[in-house]
N, C-alpha and C. Protein backbone atom coordinates (compact mmCIF):
# COMPACT_ATOMS: atom_id res chain seq x y z
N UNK A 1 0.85 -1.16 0.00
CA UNK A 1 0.00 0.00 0.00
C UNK A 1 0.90 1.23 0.00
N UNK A 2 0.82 1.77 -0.97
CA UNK A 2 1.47 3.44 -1.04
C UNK A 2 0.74 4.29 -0.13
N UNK A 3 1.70 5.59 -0.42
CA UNK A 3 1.23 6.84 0.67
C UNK A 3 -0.13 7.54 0.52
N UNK A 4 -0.70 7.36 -0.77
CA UNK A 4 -1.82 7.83 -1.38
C UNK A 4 -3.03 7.25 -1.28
N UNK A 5 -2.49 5.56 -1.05
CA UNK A 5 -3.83 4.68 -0.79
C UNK A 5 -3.97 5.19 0.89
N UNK A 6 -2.86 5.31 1.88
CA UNK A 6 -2.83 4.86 3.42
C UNK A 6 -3.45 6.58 3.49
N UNK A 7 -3.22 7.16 2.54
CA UNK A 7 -4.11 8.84 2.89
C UNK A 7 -5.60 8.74 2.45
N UNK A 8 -5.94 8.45 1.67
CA UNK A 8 -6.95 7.99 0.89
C UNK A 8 -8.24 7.28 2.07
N UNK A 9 -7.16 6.27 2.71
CA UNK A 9 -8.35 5.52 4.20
C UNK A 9 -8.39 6.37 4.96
N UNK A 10 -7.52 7.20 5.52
CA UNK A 10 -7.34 7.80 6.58
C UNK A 10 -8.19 8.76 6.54
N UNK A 11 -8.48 9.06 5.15
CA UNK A 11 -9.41 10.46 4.71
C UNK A 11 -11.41 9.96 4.84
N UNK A 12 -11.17 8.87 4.55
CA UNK A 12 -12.65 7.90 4.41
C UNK A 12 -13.12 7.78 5.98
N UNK A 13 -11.72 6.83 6.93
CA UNK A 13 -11.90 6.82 7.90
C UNK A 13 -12.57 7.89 9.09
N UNK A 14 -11.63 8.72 8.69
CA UNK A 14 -11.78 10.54 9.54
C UNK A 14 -13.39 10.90 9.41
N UNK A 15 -13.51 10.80 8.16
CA UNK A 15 -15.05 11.55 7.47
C UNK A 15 -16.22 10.45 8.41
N UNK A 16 -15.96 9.61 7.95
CA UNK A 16 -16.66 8.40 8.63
C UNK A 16 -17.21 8.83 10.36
N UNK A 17 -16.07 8.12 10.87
CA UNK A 17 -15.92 8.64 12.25
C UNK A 17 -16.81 9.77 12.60
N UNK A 18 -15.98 11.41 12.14
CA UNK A 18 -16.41 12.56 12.49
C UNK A 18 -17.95 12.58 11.99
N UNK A 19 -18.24 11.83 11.05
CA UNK A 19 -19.62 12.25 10.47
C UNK A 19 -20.65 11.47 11.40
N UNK A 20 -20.35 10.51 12.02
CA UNK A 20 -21.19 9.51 12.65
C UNK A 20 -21.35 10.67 13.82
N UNK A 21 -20.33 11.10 14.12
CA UNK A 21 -20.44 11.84 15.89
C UNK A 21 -21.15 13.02 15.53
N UNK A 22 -20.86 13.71 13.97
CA UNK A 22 -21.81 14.68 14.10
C UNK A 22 -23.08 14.75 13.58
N UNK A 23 -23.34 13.66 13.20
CA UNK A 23 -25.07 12.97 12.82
C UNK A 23 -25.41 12.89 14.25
N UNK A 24 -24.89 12.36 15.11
CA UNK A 24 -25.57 11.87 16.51
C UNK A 24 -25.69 12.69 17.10
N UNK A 25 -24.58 14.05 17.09
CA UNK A 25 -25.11 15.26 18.18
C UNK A 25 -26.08 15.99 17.46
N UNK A 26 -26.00 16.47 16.42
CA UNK A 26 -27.01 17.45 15.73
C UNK A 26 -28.62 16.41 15.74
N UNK A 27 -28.04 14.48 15.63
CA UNK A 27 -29.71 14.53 16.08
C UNK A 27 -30.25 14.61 17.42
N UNK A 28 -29.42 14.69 18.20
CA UNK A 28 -29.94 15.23 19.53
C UNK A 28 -30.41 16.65 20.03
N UNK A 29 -29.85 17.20 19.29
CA UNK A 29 -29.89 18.77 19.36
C UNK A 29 -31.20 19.12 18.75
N UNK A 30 -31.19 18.69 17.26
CA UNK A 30 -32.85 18.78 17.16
C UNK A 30 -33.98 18.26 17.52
N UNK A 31 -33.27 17.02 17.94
CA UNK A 31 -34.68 16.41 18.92
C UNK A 31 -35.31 17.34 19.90
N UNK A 32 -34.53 18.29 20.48
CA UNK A 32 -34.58 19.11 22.13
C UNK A 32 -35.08 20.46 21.10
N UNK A 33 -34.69 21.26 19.82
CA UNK A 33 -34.89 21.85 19.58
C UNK A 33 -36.13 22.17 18.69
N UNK A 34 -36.06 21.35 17.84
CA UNK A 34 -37.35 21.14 17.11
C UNK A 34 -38.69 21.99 17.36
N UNK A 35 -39.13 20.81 18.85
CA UNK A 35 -40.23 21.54 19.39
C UNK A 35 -40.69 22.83 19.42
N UNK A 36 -39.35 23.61 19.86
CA UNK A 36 -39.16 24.93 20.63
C UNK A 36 -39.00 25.75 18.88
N UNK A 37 -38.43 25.25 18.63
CA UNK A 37 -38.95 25.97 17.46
C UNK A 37 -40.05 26.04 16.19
N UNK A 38 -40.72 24.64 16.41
CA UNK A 38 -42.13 24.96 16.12
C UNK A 38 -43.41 25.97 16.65
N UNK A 39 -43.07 26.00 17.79
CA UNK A 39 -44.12 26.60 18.99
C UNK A 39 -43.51 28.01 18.48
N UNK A 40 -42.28 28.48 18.41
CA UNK A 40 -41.64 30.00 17.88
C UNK A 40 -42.49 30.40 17.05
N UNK A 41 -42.45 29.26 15.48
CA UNK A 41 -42.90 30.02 14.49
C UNK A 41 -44.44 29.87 14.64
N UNK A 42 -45.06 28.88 15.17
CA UNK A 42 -46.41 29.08 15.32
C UNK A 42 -47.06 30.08 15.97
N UNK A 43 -46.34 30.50 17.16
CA UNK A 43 -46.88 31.84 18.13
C UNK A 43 -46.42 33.47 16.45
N UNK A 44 -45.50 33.27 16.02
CA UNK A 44 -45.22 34.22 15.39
C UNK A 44 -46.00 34.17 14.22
N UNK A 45 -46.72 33.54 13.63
CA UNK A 45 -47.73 33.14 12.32
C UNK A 45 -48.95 33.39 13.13
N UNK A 46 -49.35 33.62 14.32
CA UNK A 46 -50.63 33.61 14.91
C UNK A 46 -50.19 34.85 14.97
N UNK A 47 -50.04 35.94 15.68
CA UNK A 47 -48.91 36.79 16.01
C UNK A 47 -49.96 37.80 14.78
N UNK A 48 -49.28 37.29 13.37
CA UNK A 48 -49.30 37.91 12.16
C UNK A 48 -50.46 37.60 11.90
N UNK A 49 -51.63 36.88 11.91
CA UNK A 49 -52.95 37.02 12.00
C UNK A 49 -53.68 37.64 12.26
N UNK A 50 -53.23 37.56 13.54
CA UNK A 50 -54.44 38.70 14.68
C UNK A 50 -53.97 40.05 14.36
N UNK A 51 -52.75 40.36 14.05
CA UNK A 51 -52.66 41.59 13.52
C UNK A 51 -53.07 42.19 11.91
N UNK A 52 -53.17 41.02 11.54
CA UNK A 52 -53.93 40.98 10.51
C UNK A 52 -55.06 41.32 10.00
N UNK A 53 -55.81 40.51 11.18
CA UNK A 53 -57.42 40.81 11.64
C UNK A 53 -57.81 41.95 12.19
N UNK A 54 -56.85 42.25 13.11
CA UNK A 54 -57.00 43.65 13.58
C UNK A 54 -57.04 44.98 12.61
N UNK A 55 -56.00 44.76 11.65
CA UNK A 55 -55.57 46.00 10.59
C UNK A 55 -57.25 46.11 9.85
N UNK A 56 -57.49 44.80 9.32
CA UNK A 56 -58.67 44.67 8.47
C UNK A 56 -60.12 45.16 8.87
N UNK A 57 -59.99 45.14 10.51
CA UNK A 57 -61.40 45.79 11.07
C UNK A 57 -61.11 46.92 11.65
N UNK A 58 -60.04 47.32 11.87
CA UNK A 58 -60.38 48.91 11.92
C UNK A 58 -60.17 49.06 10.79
N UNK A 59 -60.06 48.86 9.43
CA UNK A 59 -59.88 49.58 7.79
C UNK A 59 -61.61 49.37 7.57
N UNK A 60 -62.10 48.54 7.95
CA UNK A 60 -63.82 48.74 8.00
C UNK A 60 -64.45 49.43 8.86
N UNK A 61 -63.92 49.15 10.08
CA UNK A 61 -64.50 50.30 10.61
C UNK A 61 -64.59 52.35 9.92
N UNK A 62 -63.32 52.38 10.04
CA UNK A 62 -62.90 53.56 9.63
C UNK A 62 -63.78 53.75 8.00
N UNK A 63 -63.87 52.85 7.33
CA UNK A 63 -64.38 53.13 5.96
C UNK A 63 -66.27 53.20 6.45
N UNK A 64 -66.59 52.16 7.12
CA UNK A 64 -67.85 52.82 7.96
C UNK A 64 -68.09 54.27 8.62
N UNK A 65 -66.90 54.83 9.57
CA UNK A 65 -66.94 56.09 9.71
C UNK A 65 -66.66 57.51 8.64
N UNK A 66 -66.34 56.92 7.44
CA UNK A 66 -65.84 57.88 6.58
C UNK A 66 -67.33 58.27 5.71
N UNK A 67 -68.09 56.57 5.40
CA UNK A 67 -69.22 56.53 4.85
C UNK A 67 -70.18 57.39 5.18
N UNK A 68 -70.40 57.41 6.59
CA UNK A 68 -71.71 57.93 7.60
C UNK A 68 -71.57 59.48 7.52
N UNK A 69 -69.92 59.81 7.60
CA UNK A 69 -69.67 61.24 7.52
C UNK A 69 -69.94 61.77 6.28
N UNK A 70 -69.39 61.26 5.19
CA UNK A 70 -70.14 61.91 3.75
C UNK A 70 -71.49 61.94 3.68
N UNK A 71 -72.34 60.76 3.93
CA UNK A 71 -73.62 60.83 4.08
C UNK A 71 -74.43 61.73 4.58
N UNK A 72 -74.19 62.43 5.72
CA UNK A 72 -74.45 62.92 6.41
C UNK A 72 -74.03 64.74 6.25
N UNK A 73 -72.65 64.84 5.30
CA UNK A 73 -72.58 66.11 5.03
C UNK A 73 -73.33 66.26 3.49
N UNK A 74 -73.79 65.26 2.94
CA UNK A 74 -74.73 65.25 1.65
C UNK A 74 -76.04 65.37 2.17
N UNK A 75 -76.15 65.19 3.33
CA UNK A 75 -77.92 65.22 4.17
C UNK A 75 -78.01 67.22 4.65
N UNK A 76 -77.16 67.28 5.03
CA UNK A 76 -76.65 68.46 5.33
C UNK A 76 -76.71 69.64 4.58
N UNK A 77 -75.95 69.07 3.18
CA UNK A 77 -75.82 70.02 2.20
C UNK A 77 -77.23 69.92 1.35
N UNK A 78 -77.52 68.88 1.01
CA UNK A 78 -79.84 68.76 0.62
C UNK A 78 -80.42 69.70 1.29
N UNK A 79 -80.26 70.14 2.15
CA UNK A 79 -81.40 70.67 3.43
C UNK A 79 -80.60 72.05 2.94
N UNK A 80 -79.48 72.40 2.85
CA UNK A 80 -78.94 73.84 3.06
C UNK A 80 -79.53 74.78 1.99
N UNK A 81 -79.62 73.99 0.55
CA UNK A 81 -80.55 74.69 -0.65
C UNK A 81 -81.43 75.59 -0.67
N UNK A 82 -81.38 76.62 -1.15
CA UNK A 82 -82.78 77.53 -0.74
C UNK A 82 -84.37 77.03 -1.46
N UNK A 83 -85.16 77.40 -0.78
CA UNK A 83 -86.46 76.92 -1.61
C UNK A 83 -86.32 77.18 -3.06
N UNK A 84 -85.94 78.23 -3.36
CA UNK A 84 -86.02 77.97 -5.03
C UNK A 84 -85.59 77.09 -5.49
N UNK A 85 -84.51 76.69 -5.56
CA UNK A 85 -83.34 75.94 -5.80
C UNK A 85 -84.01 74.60 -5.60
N UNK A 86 -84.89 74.09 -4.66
CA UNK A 86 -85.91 73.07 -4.54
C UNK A 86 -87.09 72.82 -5.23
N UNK A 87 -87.91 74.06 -5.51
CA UNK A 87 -88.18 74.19 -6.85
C UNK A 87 -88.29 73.90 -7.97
N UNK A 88 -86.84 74.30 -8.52
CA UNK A 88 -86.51 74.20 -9.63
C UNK A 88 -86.34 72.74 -10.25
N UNK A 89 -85.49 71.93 -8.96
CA UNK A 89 -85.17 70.50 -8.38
C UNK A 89 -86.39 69.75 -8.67
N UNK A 90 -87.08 70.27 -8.23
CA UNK A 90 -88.86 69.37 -8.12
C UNK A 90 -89.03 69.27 -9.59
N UNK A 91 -89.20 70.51 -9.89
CA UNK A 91 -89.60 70.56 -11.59
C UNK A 91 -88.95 70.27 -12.41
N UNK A 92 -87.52 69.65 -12.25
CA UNK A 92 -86.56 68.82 -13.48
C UNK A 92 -86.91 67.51 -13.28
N UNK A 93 -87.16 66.85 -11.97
CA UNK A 93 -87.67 65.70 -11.92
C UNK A 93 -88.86 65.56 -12.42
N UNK A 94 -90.11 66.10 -12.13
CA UNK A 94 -90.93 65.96 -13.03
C UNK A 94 -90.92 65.82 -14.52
N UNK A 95 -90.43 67.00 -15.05
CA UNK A 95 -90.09 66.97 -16.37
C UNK A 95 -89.15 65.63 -16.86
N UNK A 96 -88.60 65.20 -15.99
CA UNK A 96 -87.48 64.01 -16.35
C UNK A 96 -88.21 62.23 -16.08
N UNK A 97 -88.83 62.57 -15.40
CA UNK A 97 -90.54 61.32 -14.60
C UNK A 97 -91.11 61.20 -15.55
């Protein structure tokens, strides 16, 4: 056996070895970790929901309060018209009826 074959095992051997020890700690490590980091990203995906939900009902709400307020300055501004001007209003609808 030459120097190339006896490096060659030594290189197989090493990998071997080191790879077995570090398959066995990293699967221990995620065994213990795993969990803890499922429960992370699940609290953080719920997290992003409810804030989710939240953004979406006050954007309805607020579009409910924006609604009621136009409505209400169009109820406002109907009534402010002078009688003529109501009038006149009456009698295009007719003519248009």
């Amino acid at each position: 056996m030459n120097l190339s074959e006896k490096t060659d095992e030594y290189i197989r051997y090493w990998f071997t070895r080191n790879g077995c020890n570090y398959g066995c700690s990293t699967a221990g490590f995620w065994s213990k970790k795993l969990p803890e980091i499922g429960r992370s990203m699940g609290k953080a995906i719920r997290g992003f929901q409810d804030a989710s939900q939240e953004f979406q009902d006050e954007f309805k709400k607020e579009a409910s309060q924006l609604e009621e307020a136009v409505k209400t300055t169009a109820e406002l501004e109907y009534k402010q018209i002078s009688p003529v001007e109501k009038v006149e209003e009456v009698e295009k609808s007719k003519v248009k009826g």
